[in-house]
Structures are given as C-alpha cells and as structure tokens.
PDB file of N, CA and C in Angstrom:
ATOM      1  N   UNK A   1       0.828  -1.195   0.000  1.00  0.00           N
ATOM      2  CA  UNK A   1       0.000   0.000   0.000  1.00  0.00           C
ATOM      3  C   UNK A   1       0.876   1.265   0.000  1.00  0.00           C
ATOM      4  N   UNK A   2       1.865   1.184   0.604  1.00  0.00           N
ATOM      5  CA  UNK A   2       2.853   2.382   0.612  1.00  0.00           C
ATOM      6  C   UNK A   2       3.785   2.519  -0.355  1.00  0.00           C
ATOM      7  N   UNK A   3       3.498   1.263  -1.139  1.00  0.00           N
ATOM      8  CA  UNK A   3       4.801   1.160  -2.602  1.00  0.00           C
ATOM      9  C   UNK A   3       3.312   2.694  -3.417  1.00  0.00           C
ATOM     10  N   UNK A   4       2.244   1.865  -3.360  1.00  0.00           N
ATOM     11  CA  UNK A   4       0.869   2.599  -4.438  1.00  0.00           C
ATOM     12  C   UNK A   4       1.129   3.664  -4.275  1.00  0.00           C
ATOM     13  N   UNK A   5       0.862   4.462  -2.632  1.00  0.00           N
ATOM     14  CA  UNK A   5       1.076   5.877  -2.474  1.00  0.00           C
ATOM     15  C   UNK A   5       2.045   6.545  -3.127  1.00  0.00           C
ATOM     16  N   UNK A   6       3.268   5.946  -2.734  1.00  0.00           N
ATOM     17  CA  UNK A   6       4.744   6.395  -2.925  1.00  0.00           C
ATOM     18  C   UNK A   6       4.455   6.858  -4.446  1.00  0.00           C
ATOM     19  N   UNK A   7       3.892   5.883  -5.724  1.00  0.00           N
ATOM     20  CA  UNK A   7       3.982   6.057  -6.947  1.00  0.00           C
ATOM     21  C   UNK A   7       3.091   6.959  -7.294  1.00  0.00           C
ATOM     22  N   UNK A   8       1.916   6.934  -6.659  1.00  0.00           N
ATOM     23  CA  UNK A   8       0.932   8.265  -7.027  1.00  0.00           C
ATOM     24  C   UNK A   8       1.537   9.807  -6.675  1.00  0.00           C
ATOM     25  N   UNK A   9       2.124   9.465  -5.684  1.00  0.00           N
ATOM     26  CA  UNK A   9       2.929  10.872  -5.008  1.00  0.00           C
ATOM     27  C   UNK A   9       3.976  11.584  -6.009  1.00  0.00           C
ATOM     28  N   UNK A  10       4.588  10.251  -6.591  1.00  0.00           N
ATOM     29  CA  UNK A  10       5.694  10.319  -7.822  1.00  0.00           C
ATOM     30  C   UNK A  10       5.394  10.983  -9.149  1.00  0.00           C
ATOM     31  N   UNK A  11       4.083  10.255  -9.500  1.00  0.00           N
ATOM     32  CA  UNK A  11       3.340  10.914 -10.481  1.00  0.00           C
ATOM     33  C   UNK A  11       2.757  12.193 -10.707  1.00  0.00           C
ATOM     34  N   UNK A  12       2.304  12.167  -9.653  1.00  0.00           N
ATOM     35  CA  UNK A  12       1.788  14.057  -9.228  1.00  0.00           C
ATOM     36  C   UNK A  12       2.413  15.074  -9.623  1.00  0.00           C
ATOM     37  N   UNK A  13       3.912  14.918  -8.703  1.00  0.00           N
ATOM     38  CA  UNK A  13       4.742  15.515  -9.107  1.00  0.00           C
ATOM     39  C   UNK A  13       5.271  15.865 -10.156  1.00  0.00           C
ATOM     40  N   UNK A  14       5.861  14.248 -11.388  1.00  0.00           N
ATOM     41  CA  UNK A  14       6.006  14.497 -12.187  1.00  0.00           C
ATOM     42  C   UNK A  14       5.020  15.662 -13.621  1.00  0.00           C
ATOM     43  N   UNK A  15       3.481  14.995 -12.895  1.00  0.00           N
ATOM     44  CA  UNK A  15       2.658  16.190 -13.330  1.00  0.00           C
ATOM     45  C   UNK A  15       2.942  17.162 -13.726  1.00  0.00           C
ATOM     46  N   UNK A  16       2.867  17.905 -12.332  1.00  0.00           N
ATOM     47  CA  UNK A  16       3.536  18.952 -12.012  1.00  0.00           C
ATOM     48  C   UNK A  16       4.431  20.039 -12.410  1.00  0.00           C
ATOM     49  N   UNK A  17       5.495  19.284 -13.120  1.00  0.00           N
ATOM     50  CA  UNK A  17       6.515  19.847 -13.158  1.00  0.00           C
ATOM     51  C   UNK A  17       6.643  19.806 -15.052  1.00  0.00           C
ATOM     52  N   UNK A  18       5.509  18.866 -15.643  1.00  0.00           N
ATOM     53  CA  UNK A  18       5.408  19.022 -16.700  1.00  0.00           C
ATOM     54  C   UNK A  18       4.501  19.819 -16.970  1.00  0.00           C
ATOM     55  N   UNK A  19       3.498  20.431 -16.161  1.00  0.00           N
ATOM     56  CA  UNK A  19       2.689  21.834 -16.424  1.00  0.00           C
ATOM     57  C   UNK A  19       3.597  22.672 -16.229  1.00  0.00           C
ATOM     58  N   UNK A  20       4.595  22.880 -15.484  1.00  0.00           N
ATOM     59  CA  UNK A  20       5.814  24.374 -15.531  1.00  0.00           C
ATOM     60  C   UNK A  20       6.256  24.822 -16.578  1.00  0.00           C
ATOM     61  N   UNK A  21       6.115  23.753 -17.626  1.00  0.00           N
ATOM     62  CA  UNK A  21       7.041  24.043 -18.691  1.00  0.00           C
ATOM     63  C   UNK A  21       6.218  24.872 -19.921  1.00  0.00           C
ATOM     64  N   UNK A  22       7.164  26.054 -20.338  1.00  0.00           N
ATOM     65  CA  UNK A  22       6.601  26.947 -21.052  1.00  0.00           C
ATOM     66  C   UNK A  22       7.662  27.067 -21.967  1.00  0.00           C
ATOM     67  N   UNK A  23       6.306  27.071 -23.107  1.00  0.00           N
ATOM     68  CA  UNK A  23       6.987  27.287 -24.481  1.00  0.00           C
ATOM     69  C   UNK A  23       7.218  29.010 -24.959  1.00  0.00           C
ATOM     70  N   UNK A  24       8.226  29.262 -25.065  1.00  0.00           N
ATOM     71  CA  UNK A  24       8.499  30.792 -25.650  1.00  0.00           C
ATOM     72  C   UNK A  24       9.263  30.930 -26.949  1.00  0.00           C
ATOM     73  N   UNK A  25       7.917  31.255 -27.878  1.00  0.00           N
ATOM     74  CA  UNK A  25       8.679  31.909 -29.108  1.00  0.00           C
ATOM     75  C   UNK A  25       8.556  33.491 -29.115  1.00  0.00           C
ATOM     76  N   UNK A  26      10.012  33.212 -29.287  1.00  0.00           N
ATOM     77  CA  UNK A  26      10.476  34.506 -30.279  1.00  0.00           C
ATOM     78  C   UNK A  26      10.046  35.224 -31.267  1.00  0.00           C
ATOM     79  N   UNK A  27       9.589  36.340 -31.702  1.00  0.00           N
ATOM     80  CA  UNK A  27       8.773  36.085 -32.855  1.00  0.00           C
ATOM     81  C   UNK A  27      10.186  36.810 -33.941  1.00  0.00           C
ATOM     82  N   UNK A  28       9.813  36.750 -34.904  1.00  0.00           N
ATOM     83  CA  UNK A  28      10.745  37.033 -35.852  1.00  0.00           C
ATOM     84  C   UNK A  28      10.026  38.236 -36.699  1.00  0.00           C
ATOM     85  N   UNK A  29      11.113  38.458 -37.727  1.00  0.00           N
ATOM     86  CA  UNK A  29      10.125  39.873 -38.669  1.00  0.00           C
ATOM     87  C   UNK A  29      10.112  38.867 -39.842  1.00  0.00           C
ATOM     88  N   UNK A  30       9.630  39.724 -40.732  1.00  0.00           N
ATOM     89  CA  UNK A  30       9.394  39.270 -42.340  1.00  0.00           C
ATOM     90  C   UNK A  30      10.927  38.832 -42.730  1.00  0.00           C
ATOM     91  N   UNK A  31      11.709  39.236 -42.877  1.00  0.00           N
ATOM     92  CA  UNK A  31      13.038  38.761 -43.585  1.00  0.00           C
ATOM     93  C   UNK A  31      13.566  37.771 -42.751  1.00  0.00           C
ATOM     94  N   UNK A  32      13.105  37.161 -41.419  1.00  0.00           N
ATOM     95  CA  UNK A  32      13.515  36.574 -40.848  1.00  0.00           C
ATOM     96  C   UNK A  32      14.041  36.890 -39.689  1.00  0.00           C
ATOM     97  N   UNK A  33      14.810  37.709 -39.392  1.00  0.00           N
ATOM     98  CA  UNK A  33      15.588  38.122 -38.483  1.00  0.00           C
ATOM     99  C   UNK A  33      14.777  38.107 -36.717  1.00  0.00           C
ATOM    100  N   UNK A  34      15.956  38.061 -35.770  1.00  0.00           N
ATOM    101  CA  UNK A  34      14.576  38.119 -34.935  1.00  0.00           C
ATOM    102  C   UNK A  34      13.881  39.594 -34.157  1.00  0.00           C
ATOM    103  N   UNK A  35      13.245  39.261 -33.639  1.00  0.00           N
ATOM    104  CA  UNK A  35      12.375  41.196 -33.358  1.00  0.00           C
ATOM    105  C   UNK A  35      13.455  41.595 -32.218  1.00  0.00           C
ATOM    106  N   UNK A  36      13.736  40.953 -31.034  1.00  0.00           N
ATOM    107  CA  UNK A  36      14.995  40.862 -29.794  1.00  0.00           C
ATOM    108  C   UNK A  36      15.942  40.434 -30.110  1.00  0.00           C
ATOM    109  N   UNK A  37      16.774  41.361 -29.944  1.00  0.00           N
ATOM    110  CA  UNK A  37      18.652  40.773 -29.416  1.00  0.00           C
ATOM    111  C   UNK A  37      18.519  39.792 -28.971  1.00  0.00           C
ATOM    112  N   UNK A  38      19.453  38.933 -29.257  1.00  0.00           N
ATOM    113  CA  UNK A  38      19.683  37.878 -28.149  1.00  0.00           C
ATOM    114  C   UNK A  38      19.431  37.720 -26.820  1.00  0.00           C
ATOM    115  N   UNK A  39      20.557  38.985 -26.598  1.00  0.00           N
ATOM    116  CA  UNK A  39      20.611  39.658 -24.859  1.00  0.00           C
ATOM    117  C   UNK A  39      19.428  39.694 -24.978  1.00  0.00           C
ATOM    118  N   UNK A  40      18.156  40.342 -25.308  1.00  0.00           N
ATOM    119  CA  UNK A  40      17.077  40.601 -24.710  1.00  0.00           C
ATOM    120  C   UNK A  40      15.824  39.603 -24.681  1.00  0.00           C
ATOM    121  N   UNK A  41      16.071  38.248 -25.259  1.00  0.00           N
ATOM    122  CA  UNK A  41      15.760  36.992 -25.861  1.00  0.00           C
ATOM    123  C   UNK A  41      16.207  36.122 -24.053  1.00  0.00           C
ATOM    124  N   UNK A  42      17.183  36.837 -23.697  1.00  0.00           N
ATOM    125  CA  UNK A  42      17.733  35.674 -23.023  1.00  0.00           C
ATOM    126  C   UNK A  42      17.188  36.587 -21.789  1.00  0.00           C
ATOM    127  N   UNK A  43      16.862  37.628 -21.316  1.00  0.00           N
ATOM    128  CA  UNK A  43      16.494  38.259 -20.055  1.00  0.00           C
ATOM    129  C   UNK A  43      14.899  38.244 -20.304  1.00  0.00           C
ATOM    130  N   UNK A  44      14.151  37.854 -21.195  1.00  0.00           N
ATOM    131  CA  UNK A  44      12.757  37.312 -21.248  1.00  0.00           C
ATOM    132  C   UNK A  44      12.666  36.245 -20.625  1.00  0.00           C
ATOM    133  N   UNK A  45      13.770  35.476 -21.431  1.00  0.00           N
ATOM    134  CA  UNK A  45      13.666  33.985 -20.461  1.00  0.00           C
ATOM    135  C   UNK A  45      13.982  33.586 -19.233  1.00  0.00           C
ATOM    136  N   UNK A  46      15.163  34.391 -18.934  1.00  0.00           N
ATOM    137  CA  UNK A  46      15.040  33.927 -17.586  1.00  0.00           C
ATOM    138  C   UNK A  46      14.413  34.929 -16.219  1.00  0.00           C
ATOM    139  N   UNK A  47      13.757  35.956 -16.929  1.00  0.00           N
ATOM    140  CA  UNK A  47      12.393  36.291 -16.215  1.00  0.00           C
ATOM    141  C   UNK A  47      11.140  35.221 -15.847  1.00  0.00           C
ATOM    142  N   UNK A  48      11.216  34.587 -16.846  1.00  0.00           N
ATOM    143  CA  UNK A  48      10.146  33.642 -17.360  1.00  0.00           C
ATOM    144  C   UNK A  48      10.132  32.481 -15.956  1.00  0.00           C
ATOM    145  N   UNK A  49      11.663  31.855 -16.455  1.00  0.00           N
ATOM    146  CA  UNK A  49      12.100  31.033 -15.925  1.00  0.00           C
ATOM    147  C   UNK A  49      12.029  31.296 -14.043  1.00  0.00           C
ATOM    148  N   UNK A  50      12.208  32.468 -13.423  1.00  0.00           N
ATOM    149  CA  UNK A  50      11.810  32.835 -12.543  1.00  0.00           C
ATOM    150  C   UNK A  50      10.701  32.706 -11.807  1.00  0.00           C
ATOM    151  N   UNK A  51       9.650  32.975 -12.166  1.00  0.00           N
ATOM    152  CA  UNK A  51       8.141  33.401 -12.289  1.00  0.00           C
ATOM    153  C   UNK A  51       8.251  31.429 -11.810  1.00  0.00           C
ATOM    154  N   UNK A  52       8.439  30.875 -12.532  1.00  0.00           N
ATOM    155  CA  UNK A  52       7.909  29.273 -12.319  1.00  0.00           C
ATOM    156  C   UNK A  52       8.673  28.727 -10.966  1.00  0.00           C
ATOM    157  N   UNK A  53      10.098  29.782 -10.045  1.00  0.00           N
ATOM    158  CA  UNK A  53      10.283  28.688  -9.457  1.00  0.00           C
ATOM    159  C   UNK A  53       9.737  29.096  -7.994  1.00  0.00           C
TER     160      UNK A  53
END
C-alpha cells in the first residue's frame, strides 16, 4: 500500500513539473531576423524562468 502511495505521489509531481514548462517563441520579422537581441531573448527567459520557481 505504501509502494501505491509512494507512486501516485511520484506521479503528481512528475505532473507537475510538466505543467511548468513553457513554451516561448520569439517572434521574428518578415526577412527573418529576430524582433529581440539575443541579450534581450535571453532576459525574457530567464524572467520567465523565474516566475515558475
């Protein structure tokens, strides 16, 4: 009975931690290029990345 729990508890979690995950696009312009610097590509994200922990 405590193996069952243990695995539901496991699962939850894993849940969990697969709802955290967020997809972020970038958007790009017409010729391709992207609309953000890098630098500013990468301080979106780990704003982002923040916010979830």
């Amino acid at each position: 009975m405590q193996y069952d729990d243990t695995v539901d508890t496991e699962r939850e979690r894993d849940l969990e931690e697969i709802r955290k995950i967020i997809v972020q696009k970038i958007p790009h312009l017409t010729d391709g290029g992207l609309l953000f610097e890098p630098q500013e590509a990468e301080v979106i994200h780990e704003g982002t990345v923040g916010m979830l922990k």
